[in-house]
PDB file of N, CA and C in Angstrom:
ATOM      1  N   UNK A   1       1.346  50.631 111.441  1.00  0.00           N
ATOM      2  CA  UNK A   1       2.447  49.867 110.887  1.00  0.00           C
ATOM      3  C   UNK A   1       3.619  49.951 111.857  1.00  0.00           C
ATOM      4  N   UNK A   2       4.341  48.827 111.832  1.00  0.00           N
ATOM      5  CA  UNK A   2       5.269  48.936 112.912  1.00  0.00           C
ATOM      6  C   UNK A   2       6.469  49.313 112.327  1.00  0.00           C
ATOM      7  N   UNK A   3       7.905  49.467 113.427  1.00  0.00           N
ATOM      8  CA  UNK A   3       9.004  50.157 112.343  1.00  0.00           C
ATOM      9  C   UNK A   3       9.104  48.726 111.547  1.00  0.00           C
ATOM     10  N   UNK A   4       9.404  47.165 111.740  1.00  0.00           N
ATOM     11  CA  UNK A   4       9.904  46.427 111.319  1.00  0.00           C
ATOM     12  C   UNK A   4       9.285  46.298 109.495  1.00  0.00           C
ATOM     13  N   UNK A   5       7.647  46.659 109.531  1.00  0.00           N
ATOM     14  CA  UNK A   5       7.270  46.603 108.449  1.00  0.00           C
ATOM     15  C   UNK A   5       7.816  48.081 107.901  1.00  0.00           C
ATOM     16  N   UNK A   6       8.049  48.906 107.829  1.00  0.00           N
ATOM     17  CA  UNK A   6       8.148  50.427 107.493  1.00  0.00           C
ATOM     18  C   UNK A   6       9.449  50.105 106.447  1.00  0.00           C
ATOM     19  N   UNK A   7      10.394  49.192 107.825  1.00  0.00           N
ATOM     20  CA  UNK A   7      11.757  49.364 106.783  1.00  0.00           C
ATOM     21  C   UNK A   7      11.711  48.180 105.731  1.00  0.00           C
ATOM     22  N   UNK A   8      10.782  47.156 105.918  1.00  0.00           N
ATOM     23  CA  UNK A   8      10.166  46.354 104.872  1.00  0.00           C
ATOM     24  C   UNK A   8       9.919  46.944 103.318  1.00  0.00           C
ATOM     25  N   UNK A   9       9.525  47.800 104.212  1.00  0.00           N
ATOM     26  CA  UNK A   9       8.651  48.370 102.671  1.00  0.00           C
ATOM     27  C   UNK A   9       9.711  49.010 102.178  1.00  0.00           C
ATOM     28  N   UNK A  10      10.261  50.250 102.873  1.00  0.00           N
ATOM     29  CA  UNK A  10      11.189  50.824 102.114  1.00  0.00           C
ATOM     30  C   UNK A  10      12.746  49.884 101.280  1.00  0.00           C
ATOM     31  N   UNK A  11      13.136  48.823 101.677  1.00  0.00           N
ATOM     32  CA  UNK A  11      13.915  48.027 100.926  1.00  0.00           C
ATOM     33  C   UNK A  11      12.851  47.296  99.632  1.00  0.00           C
ATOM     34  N   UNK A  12      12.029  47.275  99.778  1.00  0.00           N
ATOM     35  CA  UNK A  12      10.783  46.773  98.869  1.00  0.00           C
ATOM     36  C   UNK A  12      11.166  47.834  97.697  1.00  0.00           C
ATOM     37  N   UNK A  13      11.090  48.715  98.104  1.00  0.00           N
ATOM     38  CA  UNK A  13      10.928  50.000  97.120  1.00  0.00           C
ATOM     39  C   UNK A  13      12.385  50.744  96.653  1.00  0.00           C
ATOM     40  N   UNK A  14      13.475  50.171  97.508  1.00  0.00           N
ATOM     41  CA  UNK A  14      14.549  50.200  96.703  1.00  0.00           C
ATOM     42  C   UNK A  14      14.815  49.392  96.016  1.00  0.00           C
ATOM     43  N   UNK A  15      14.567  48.212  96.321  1.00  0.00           N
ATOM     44  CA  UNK A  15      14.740  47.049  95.164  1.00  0.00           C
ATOM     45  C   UNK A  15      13.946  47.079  93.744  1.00  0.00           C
ATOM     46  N   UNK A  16      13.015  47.752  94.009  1.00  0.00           N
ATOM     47  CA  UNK A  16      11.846  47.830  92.833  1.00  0.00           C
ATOM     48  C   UNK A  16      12.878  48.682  92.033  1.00  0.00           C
ATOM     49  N   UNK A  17      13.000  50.043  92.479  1.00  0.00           N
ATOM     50  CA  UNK A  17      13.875  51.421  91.725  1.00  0.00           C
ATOM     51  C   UNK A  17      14.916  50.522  91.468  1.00  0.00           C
ATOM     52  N   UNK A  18      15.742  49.704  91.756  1.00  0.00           N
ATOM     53  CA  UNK A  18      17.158  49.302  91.473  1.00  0.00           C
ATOM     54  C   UNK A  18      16.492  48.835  90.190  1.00  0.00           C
ATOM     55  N   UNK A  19      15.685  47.685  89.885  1.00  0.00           N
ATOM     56  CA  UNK A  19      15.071  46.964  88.933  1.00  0.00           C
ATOM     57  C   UNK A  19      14.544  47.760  87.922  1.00  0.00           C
ATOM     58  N   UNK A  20      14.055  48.975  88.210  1.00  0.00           N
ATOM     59  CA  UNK A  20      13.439  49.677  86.702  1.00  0.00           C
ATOM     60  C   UNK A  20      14.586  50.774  86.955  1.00  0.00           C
ATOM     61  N   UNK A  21      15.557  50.738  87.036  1.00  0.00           N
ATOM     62  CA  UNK A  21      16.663  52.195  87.102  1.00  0.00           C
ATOM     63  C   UNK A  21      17.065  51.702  85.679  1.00  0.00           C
ATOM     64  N   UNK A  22      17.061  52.355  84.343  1.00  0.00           N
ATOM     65  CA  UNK A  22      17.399  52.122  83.116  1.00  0.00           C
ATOM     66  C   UNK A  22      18.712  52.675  82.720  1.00  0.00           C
ATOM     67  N   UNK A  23      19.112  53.592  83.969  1.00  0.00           N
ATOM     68  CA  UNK A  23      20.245  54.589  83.014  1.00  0.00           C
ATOM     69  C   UNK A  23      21.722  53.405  82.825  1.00  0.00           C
ATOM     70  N   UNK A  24      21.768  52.608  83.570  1.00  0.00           N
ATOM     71  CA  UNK A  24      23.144  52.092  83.649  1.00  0.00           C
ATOM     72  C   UNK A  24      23.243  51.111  82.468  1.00  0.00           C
ATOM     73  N   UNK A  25      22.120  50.632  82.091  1.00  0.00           N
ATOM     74  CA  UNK A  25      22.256  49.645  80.607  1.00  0.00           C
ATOM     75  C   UNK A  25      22.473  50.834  79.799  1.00  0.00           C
ATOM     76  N   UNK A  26      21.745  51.884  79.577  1.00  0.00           N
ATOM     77  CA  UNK A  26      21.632  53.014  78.176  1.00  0.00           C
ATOM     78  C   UNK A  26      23.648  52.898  78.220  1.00  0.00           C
ATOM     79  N   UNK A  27      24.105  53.357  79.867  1.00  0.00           N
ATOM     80  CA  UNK A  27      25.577  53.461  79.243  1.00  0.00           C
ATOM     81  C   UNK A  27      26.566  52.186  78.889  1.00  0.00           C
ATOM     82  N   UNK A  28      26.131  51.793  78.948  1.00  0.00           N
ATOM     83  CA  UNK A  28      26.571  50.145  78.660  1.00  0.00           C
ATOM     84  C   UNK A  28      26.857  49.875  77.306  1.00  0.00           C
ATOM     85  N   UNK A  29      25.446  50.126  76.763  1.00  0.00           N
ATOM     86  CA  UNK A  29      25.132  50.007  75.446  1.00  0.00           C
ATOM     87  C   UNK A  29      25.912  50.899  74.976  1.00  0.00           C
ATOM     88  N   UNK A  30      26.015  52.253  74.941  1.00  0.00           N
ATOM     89  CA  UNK A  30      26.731  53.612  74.823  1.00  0.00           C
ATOM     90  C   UNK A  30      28.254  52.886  74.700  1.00  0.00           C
ATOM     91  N   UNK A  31      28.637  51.840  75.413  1.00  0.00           N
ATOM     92  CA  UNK A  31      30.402  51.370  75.648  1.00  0.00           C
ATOM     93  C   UNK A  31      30.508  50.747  74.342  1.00  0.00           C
ATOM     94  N   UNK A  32      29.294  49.205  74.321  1.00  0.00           N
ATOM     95  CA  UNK A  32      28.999  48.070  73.293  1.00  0.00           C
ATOM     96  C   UNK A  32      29.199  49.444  71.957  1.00  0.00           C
ATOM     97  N   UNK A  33      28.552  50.139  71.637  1.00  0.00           N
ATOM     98  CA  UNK A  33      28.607  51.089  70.657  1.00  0.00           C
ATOM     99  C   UNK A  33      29.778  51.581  70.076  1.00  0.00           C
ATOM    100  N   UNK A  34      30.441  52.095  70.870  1.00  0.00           N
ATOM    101  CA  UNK A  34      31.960  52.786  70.748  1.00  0.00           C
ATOM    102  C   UNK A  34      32.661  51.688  70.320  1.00  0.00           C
ATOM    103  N   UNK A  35      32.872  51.021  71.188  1.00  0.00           N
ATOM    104  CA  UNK A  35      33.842  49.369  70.959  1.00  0.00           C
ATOM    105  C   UNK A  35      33.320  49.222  69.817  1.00  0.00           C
ATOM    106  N   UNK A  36      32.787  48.972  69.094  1.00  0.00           N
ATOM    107  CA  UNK A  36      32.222  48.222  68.379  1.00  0.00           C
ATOM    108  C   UNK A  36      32.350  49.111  66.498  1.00  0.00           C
ATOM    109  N   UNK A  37      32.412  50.279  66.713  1.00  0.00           N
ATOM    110  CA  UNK A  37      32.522  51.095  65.905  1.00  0.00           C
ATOM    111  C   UNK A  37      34.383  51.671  66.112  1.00  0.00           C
ATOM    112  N   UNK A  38      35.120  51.185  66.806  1.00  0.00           N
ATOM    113  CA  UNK A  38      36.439  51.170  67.017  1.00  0.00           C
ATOM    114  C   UNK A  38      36.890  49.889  66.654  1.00  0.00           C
ATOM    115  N   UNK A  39      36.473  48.705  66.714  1.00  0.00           N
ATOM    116  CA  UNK A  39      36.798  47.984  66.279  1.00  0.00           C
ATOM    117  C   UNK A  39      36.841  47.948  64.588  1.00  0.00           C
ATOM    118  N   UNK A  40      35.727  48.326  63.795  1.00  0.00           N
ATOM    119  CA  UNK A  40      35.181  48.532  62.536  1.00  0.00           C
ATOM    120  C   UNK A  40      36.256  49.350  61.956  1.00  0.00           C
ATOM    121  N   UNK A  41      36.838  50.778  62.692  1.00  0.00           N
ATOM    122  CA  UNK A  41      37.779  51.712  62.166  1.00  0.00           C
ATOM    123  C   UNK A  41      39.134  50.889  62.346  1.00  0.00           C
ATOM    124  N   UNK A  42      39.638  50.168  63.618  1.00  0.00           N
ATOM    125  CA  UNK A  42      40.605  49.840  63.134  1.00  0.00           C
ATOM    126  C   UNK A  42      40.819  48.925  62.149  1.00  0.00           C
ATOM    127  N   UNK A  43      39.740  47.890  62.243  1.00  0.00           N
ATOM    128  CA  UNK A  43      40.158  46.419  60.656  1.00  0.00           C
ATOM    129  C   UNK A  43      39.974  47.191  59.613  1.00  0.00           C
ATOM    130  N   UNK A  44      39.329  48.357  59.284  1.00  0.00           N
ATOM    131  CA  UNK A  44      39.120  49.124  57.785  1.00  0.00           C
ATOM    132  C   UNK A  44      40.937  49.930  57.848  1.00  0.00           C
ATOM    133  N   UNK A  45      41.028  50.612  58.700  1.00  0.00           N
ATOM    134  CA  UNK A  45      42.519  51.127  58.394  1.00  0.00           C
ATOM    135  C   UNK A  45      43.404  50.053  58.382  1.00  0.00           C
ATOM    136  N   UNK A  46      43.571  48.786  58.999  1.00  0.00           N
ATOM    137  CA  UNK A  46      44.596  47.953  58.626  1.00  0.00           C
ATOM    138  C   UNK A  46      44.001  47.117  57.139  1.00  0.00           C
ATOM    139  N   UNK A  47      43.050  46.944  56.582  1.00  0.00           N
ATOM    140  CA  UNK A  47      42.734  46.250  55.435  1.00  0.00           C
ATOM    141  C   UNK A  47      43.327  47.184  54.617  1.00  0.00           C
ATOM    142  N   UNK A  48      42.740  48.356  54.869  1.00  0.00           N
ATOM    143  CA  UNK A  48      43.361  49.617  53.721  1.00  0.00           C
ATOM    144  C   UNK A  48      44.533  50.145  53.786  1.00  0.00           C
ATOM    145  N   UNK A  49      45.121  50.265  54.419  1.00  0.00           N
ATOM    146  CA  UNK A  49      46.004  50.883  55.168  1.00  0.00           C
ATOM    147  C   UNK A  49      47.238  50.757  53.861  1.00  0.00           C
ATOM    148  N   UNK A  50      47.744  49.728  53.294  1.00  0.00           N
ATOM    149  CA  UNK A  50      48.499  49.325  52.896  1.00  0.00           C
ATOM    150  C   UNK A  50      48.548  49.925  51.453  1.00  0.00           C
ATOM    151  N   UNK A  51      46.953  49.375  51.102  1.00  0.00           N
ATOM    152  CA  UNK A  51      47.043  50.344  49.701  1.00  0.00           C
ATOM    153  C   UNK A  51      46.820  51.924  49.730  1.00  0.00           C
ATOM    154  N   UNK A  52      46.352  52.374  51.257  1.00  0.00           N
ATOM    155  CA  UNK A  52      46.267  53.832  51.042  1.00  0.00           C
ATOM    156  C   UNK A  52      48.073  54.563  50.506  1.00  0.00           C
ATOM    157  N   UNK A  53      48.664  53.694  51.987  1.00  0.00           N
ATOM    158  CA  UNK A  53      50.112  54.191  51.458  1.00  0.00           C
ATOM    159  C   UNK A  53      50.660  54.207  50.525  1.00  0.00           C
ATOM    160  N   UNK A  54      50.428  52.802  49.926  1.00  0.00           N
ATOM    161  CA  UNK A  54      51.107  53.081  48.138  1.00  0.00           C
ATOM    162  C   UNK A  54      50.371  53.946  47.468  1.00  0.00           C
ATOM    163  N   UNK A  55      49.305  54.318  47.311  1.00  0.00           N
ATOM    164  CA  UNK A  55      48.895  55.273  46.760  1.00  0.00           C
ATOM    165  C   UNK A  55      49.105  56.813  46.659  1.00  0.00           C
ATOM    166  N   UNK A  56      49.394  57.006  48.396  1.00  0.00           N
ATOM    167  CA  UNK A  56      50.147  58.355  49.131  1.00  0.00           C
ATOM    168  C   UNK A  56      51.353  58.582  47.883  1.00  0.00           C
ATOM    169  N   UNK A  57      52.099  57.415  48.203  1.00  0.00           N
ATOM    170  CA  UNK A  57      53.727  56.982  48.025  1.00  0.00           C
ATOM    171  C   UNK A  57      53.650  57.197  46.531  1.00  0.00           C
ATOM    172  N   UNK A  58      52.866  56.718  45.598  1.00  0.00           N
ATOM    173  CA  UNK A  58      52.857  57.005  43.873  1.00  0.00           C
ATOM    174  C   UNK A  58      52.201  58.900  43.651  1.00  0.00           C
ATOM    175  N   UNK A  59      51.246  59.453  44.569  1.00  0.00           N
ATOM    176  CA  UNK A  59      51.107  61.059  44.555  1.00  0.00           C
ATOM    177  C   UNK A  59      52.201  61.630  44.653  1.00  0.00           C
ATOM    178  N   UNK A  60      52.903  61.058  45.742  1.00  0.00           N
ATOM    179  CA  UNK A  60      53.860  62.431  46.194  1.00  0.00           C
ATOM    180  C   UNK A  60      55.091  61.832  45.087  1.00  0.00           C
ATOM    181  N   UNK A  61      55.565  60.805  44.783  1.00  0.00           N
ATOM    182  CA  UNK A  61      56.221  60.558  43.771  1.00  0.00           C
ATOM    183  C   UNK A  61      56.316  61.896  42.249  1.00  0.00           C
ATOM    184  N   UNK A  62      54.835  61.334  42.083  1.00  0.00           N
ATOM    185  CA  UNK A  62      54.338  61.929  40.333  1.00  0.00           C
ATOM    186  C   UNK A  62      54.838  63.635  41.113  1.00  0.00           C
ATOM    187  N   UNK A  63      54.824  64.196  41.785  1.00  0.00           N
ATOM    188  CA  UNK A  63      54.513  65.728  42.309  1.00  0.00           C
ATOM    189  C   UNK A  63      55.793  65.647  41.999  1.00  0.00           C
ATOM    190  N   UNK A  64      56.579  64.668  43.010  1.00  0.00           N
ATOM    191  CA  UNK A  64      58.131  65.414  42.681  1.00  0.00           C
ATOM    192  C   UNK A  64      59.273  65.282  41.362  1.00  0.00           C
ATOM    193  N   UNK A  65      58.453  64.296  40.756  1.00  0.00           N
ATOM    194  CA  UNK A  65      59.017  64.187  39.013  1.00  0.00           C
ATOM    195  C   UNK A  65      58.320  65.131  38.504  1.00  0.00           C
ATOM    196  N   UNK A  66      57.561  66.081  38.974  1.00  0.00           N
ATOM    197  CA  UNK A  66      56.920  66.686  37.891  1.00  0.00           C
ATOM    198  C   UNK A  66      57.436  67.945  38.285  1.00  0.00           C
ATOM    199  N   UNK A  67      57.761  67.971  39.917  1.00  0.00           N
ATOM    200  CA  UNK A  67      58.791  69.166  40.014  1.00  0.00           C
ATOM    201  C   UNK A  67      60.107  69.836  39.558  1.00  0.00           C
ATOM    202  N   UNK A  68      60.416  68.172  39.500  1.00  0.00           N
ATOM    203  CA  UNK A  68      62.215  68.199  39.083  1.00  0.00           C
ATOM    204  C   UNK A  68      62.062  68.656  37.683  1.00  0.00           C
ATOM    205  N   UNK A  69      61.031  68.000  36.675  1.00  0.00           N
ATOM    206  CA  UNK A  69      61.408  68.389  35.414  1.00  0.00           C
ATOM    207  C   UNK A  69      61.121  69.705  35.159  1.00  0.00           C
ATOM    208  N   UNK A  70      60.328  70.708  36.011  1.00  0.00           N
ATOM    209  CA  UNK A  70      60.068  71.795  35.782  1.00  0.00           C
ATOM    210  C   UNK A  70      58.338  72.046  35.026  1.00  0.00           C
ATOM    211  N   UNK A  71      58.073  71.283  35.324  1.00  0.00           N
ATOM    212  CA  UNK A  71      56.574  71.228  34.635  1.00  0.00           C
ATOM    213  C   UNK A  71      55.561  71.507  35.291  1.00  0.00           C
TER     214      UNK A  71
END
């Protein structure tokens, strides 16, 4: 084999490995994942968000009327 085929082959065979190298989609997907489950947490805390506070806001209320009167 001559060098010209040698280094043939060996770009042959990096191109192949580039083509079945799997790890860089797994982290990809790993990104799509996160994003995607960050997106989900923030529209649930802003949908809720509003009534969590009034709800906070009527607890700590009842606590401190129930402090003042001594009960």
């Amino acid at each position: 084999m001559s060098n010209a085929g040698a280094g043939s082959f060996e770009r042959m065979r990096s191109v192949r490995r580039f083509f079945n190298d799997k790890t860089g989609a797994t982290v990809i997907e790993y990104g799509l994942i996160a994003a995607l489950m960050s997106a989900a947490i923030i529209s649930g805390v802003g949908a809720f968000g509003g009534s969590l506070a009034s709800a906070f806001n009527i607890l700590s209320n009842t606590i401190q009327n129930s402090s003042a009167s001594g009960n």
